[in-house]
Protein backbone atom coordinates (compact mmCIF):
# COMPACT_ATOMS: atom_id res chain seq x y z
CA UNK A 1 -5.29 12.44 20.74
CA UNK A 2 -2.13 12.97 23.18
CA UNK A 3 -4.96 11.08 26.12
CA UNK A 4 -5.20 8.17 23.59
CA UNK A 5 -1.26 8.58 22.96
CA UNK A 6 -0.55 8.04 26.43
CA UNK A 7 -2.91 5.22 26.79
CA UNK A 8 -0.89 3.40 23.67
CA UNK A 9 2.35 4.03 25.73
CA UNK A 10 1.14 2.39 29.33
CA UNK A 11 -0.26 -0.75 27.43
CA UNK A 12 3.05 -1.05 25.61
CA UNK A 13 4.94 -0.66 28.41
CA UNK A 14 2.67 -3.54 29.75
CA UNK A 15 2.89 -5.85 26.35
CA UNK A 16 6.57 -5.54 27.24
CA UNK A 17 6.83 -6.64 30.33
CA UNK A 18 4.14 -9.84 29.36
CA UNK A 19 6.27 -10.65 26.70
CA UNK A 20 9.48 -11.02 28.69
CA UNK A 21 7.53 -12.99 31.31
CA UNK A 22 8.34 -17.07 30.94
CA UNK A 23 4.84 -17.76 31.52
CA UNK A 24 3.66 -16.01 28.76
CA UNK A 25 6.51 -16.84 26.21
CA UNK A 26 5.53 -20.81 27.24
CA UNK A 27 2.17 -19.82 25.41
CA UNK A 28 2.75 -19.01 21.98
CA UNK A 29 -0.80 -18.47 21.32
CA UNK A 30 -0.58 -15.87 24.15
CA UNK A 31 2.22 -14.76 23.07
CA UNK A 32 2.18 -14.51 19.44
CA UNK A 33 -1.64 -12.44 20.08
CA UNK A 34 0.28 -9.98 22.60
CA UNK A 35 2.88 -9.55 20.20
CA UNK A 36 0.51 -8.81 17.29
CA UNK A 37 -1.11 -6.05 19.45
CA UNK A 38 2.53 -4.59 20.79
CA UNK A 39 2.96 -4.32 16.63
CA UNK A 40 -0.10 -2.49 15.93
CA UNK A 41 0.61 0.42 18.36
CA UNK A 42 3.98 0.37 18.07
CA UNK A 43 4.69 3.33 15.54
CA UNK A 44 2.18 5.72 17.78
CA UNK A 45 4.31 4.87 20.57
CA UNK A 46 7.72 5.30 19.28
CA UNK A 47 6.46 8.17 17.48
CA UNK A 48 4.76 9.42 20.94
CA UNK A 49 8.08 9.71 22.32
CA UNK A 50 9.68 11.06 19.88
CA UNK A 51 6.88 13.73 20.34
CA UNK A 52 7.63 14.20 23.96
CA UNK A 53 11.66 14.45 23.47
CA UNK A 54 11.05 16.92 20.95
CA UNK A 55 9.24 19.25 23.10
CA UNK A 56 11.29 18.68 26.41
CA UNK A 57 14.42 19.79 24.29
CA UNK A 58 12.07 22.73 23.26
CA UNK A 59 11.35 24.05 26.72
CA UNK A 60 14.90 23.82 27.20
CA UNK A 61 15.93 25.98 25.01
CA UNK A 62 13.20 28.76 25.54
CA UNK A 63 14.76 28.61 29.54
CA UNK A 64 17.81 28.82 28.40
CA UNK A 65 16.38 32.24 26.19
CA UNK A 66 15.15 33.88 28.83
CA UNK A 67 18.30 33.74 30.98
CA UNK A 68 21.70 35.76 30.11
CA UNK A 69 24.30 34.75 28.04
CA UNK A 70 26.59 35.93 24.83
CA UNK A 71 24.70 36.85 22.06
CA UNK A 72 26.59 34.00 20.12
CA UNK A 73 25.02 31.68 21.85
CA UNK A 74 21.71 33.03 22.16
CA UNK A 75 21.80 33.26 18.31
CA UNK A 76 22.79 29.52 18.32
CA UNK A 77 19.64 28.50 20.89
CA UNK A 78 17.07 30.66 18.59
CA UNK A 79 17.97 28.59 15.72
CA UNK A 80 18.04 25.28 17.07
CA UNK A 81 14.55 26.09 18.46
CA UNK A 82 13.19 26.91 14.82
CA UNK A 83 14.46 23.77 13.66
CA UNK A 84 12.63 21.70 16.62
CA UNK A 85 9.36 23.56 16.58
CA UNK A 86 9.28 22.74 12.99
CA UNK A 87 9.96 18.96 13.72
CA UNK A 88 7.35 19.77 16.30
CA UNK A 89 4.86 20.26 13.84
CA UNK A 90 6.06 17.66 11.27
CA UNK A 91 5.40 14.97 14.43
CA UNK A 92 2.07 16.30 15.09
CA UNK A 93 1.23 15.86 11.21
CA UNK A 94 2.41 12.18 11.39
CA UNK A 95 0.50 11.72 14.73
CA UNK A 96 -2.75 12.67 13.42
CA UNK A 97 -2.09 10.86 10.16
CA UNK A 98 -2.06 7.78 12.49
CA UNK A 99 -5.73 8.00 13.39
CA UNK A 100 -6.99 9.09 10.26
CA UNK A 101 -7.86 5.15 9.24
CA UNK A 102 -8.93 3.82 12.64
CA UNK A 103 -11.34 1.92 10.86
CA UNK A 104 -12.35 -1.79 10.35
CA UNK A 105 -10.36 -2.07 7.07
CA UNK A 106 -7.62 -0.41 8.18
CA UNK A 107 -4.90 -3.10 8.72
CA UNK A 108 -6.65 -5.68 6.02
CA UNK A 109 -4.22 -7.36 3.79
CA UNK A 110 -4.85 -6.44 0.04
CA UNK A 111 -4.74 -7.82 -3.55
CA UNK A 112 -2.92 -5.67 -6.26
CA UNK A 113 -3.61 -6.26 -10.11
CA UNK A 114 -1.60 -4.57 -12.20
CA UNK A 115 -2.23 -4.54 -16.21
CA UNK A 116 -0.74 -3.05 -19.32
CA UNK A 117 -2.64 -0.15 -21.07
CA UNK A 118 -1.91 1.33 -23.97
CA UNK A 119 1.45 2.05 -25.61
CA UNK A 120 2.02 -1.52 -26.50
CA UNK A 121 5.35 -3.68 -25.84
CA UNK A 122 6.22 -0.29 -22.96
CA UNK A 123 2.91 -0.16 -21.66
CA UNK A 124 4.02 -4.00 -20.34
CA UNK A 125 7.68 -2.49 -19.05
CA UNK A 126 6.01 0.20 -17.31
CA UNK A 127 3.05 -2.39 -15.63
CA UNK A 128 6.61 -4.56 -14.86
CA UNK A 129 8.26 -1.66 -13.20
CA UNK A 130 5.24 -0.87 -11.39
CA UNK A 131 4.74 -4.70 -9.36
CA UNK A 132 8.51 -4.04 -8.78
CA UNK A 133 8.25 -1.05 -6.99
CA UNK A 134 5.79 -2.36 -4.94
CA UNK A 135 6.88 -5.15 -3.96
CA UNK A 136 10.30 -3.65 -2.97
CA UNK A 137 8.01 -1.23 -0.96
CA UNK A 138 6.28 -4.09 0.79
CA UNK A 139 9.59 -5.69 1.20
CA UNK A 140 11.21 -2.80 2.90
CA UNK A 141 8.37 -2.74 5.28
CA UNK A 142 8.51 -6.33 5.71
CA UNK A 143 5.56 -7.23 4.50
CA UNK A 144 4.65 -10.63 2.41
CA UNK A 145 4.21 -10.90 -0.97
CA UNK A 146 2.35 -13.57 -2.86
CA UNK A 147 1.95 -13.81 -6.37
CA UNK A 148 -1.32 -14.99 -7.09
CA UNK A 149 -1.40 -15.19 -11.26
CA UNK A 150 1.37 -13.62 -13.83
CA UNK A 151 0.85 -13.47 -17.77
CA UNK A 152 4.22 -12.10 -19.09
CA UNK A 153 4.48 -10.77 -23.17
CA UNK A 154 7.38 -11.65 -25.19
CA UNK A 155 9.45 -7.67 -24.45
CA UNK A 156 9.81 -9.28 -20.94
CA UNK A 157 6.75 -6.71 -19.61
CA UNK A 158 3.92 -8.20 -17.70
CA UNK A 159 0.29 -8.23 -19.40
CA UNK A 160 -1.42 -8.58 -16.39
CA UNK A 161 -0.44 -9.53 -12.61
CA UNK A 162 -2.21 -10.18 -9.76
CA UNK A 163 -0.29 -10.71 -6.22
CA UNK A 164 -1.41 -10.44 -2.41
CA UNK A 165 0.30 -7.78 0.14
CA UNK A 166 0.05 -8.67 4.08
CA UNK A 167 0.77 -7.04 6.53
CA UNK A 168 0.67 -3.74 8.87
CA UNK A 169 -0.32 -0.65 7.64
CA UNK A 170 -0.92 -2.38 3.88
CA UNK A 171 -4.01 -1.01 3.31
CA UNK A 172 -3.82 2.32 4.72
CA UNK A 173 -0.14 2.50 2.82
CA UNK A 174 -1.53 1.61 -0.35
CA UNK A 175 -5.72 2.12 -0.79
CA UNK A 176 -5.01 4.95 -3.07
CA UNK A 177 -3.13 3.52 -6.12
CA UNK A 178 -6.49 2.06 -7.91
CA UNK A 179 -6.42 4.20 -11.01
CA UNK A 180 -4.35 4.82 -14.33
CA UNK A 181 -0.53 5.33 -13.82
CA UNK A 182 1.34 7.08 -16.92
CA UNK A 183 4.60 6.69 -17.80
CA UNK A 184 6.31 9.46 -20.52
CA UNK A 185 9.94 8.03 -21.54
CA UNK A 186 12.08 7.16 -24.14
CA UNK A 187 11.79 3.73 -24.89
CA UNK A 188 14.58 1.33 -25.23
CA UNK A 189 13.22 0.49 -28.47
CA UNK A 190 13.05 4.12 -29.70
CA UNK A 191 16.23 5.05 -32.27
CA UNK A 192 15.08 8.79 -32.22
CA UNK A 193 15.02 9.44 -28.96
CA UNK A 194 11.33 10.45 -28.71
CA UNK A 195 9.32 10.51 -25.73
CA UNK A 196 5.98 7.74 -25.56
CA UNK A 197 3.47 7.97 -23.15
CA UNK A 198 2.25 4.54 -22.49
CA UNK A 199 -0.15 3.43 -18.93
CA UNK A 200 -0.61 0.64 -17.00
CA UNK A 201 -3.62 0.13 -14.51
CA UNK A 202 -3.58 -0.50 -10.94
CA UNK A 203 -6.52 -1.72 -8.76
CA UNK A 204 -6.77 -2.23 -4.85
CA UNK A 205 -9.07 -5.15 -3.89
CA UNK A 206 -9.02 -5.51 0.02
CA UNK A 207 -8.89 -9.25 0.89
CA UNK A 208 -11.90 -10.57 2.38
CA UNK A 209 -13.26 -12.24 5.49
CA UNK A 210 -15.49 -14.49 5.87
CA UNK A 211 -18.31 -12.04 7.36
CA UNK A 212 -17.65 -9.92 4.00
CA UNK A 213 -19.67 -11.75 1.80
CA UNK A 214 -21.08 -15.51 0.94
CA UNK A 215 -20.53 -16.97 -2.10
CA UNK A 216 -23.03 -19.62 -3.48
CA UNK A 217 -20.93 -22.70 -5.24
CA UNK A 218 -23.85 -23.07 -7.50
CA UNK A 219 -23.00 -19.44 -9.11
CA UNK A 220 -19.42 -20.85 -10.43
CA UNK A 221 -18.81 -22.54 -13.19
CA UNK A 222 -15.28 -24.31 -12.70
CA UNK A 223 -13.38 -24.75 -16.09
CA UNK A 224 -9.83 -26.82 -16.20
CA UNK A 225 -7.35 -26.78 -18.50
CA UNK A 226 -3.84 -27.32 -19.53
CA UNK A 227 -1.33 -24.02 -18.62
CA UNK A 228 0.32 -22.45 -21.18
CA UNK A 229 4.35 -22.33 -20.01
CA UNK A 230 7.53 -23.17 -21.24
CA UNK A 231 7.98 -26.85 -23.47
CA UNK A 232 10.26 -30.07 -22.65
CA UNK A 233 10.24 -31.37 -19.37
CA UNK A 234 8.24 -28.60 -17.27
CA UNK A 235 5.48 -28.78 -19.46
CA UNK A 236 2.26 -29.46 -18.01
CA UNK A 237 0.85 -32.77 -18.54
CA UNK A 238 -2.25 -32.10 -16.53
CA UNK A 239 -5.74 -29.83 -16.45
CA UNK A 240 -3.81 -28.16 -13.36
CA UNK A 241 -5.02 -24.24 -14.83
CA UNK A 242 -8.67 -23.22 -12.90
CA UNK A 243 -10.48 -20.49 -14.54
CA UNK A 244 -13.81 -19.66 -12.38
CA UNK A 245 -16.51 -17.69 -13.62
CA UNK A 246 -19.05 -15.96 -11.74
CA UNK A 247 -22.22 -16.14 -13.43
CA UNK A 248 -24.58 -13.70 -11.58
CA UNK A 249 -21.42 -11.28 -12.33
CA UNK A 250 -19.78 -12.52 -15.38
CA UNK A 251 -16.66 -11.99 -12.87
CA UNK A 252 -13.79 -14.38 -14.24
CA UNK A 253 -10.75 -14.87 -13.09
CA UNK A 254 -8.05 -17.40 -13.93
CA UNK A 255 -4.82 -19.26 -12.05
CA UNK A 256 -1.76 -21.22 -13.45
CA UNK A 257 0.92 -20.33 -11.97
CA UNK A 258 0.81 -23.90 -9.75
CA UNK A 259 1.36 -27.01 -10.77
CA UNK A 260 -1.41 -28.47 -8.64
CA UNK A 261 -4.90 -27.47 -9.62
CA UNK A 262 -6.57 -27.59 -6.14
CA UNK A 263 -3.81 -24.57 -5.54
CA UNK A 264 -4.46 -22.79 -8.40
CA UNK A 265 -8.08 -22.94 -7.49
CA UNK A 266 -7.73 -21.66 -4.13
CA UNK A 267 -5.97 -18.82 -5.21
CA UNK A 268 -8.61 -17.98 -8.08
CA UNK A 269 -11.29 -18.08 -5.41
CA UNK A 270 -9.20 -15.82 -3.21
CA UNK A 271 -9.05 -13.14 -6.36
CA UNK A 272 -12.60 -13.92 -7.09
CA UNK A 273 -13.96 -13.18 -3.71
CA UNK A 274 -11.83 -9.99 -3.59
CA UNK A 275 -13.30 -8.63 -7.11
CA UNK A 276 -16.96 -9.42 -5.93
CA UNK A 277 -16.21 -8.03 -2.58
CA UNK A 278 -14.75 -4.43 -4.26
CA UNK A 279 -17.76 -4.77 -6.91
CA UNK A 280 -19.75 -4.53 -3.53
CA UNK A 281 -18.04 -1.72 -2.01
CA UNK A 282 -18.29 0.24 -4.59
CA UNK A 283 -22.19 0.03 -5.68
CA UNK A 284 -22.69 0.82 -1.43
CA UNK A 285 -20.46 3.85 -2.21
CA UNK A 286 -22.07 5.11 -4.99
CA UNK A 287 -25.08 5.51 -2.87
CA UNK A 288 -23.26 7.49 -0.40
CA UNK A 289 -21.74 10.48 -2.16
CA UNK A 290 -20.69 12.12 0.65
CA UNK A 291 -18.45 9.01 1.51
CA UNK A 292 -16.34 9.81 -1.57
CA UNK A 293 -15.30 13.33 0.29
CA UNK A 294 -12.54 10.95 2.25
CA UNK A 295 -11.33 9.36 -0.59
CA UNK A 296 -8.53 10.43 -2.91
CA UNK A 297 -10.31 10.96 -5.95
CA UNK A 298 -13.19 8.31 -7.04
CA UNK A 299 -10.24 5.20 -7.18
CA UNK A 300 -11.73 4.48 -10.61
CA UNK A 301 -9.73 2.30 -13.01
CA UNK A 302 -10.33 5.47 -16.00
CA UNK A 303 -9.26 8.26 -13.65
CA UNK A 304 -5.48 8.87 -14.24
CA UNK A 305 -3.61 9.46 -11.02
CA UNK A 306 -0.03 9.66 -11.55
CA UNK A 307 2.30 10.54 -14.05
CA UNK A 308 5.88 9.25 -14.24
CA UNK A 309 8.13 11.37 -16.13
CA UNK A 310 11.50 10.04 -16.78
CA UNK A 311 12.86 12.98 -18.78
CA UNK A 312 12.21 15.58 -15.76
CA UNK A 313 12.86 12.05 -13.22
CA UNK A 314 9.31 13.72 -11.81
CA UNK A 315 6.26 11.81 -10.44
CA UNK A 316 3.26 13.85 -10.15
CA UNK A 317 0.31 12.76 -8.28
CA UNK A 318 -2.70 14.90 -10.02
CA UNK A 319 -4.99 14.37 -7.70
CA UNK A 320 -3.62 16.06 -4.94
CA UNK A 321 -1.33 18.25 -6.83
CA UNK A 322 1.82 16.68 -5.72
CA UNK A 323 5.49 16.06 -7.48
CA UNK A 324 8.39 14.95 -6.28
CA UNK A 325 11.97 14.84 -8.01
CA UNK A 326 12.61 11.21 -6.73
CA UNK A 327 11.16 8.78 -9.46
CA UNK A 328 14.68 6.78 -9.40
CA UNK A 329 14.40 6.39 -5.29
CA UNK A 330 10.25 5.74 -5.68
CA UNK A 331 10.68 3.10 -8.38
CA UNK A 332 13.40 1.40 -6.20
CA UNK A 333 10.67 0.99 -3.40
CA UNK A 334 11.44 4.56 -1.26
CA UNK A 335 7.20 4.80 -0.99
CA UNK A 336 6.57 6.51 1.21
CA UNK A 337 7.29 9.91 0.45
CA UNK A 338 3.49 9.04 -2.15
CA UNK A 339 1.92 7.64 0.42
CA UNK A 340 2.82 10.19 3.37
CA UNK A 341 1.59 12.66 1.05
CA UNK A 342 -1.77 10.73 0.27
CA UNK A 343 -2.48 10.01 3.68
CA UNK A 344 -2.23 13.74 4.94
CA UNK A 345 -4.12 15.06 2.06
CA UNK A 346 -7.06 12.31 3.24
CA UNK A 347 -6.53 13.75 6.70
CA UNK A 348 -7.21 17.25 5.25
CA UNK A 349 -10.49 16.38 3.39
CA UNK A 350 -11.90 14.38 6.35
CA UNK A 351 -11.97 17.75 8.40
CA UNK A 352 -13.67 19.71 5.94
């Protein structure tokens, strides 16, 4: 790993000097594909040498242990030593973590849907606060956000929403949320103060390419009509709603949210290909049981993964046995802290 490291750190050091040059910045093909590469192994780098300060200081201090001086002091070096071979080992954790999804899906761009279960008018708060936590999280790593279709209920909760994440690091950062989310709270609604438990699904469809999978246009059946949305002026005169059925599937999926229906279609037929794509995916990996070993649990839209807990302001992540105590900093988009701890516990079961 530190061979590879050091390899990442000599090519950025390279991409750097490229980038300044004027004959590449006159190229912004050149550049923009030099500067897409300098972002990919950018974290391993900076990370890298973070690494390497960390255990320069180290050897500094176990010199400056084995020479004399007050007690005081020696006391003082001892302790700062703890604290960096403990950030040593945090580093090498995060390192390792870095490699664990070298694989061809791991920067793809995603799809989130995120629907309602049961518990009614809450059940669409909770699906609402979910698609807002995300996308702060994808905001705060600068990521883009697209929504792609959005059916709201009259509480102000969503039904159902579907909405596209690009970016670096989306899919490794988020693969693991397909599955049933629970939320126990006290409703706003709720004059006695009791606590509901009410869910909301999440699934991960990875975006396809065009080597994924073909699609024949004689398996869709195309049906128009006239989006449901507020009256008066804004109200659509026009078939511009696309619903598109896959028949060999029975896959449907539907778009409104643009007034133009050549839009809407494109973005059903973006959702559709994503769907049949996962569909795919996961028939190949039920034939390879072993493959599930480096998953987090089977990703399954029945299997509940996380409970929010507003009472205890816990989140608990059952499959790996995790809670944290920030629910109000993890709602407001602070991720990671879920998705470090996914990613490591992946890293564990892939050495087994």
């Amino acid at each position: 790993m530190l061979k590879k490291l050091e390899k990442f750190e000599t090519r950025y050091k390279e991409l750097e000097e490229l980038l300044a040059s004027f004959e590449v910045l006159s190229d912004r093909e050149a550049a923009n594909k030099l500067a897409k590469e300098l972002s990919q192994i950018k974290e391993h780098v900076v990370l890298f040498r973070e690494y390497k300060r960390i255990l320069k200081e180290a050897a500094e201090l176990e010199a400056v242990l084995k020479g004399k001086h007050e007690q005081d002091f020696l006391d003082l070096a001892k302790k700062e030593l703890q604290e960096l071979k403990a950030r040593e080992v945090d580093m090498e954790e995060k390192l390792k973590a870095l490699f664990v999804e070298e694989d061809k899906e791991a920067d793809r761009d995603i799809i989130l849907e995120i629907r309602q279960g049961s518990g009614g008018d809450e059940a669409g708060l909770f699906a609402a606060d979910l698609y807002r936590m995300y996308s702060k999280y994808a905001s705060s790593k600068g990521w883009s956000v697209e929504t792609m279709s959005l059916a709201s209920n009259e509480s102000g909760g969503i039904k159902e929403v579907s909405f596209s994440v690009k970016g670096k690091d989306v899919y490794r950062r988020l693969k693991f949320e397909s599955g049933v989310h629970r939320v126990q709270r006290v409703p706003a609604t709720e004059s006695q103060g009791r606590i509901h438990t009410s869910t909301a699904t999440v699934a991960v469809l990875v975006e396809p390419e065009d080597v994924d999978l073909t699609i024949d246009p004689s398996d869709l059946r195309i049906d128009t009509y006239r989006s449901s949305g507020p009256g008066g002026q804004h109200m659509q005169k026009t078939d511009s709603a696309v619903r598109i059925t896959h028949m060999p599937t029975g896959v449907v999926v539907a778009c409104q949210d643009e007034r133009s229906q050549l839009k809407n279609k494109l973005k059903a037929m973006r959702v559709l290909r994503a769907k049949l794509l996962d569909a795919k995916k996961e028939a190949e990996s039920k034939k390879l049981s072993q493959e599930r070993k480096s998953q987090i649990g089977s990703g399954d839209r029945s299997e509940k993964i996380r409970t929010y807990n507003f009472p205890d302001r816990r989140i608990t992540d059952h499959r790996i046995n995790f809670t944290t105590h920030a629910l109000e900093a993890v709602l407001e988009g602070e991720f990671d802290v879920l998705s470090d701890a996914l990613i490591k516990a992946a890293a564990d079961i892939s050495k087994e």
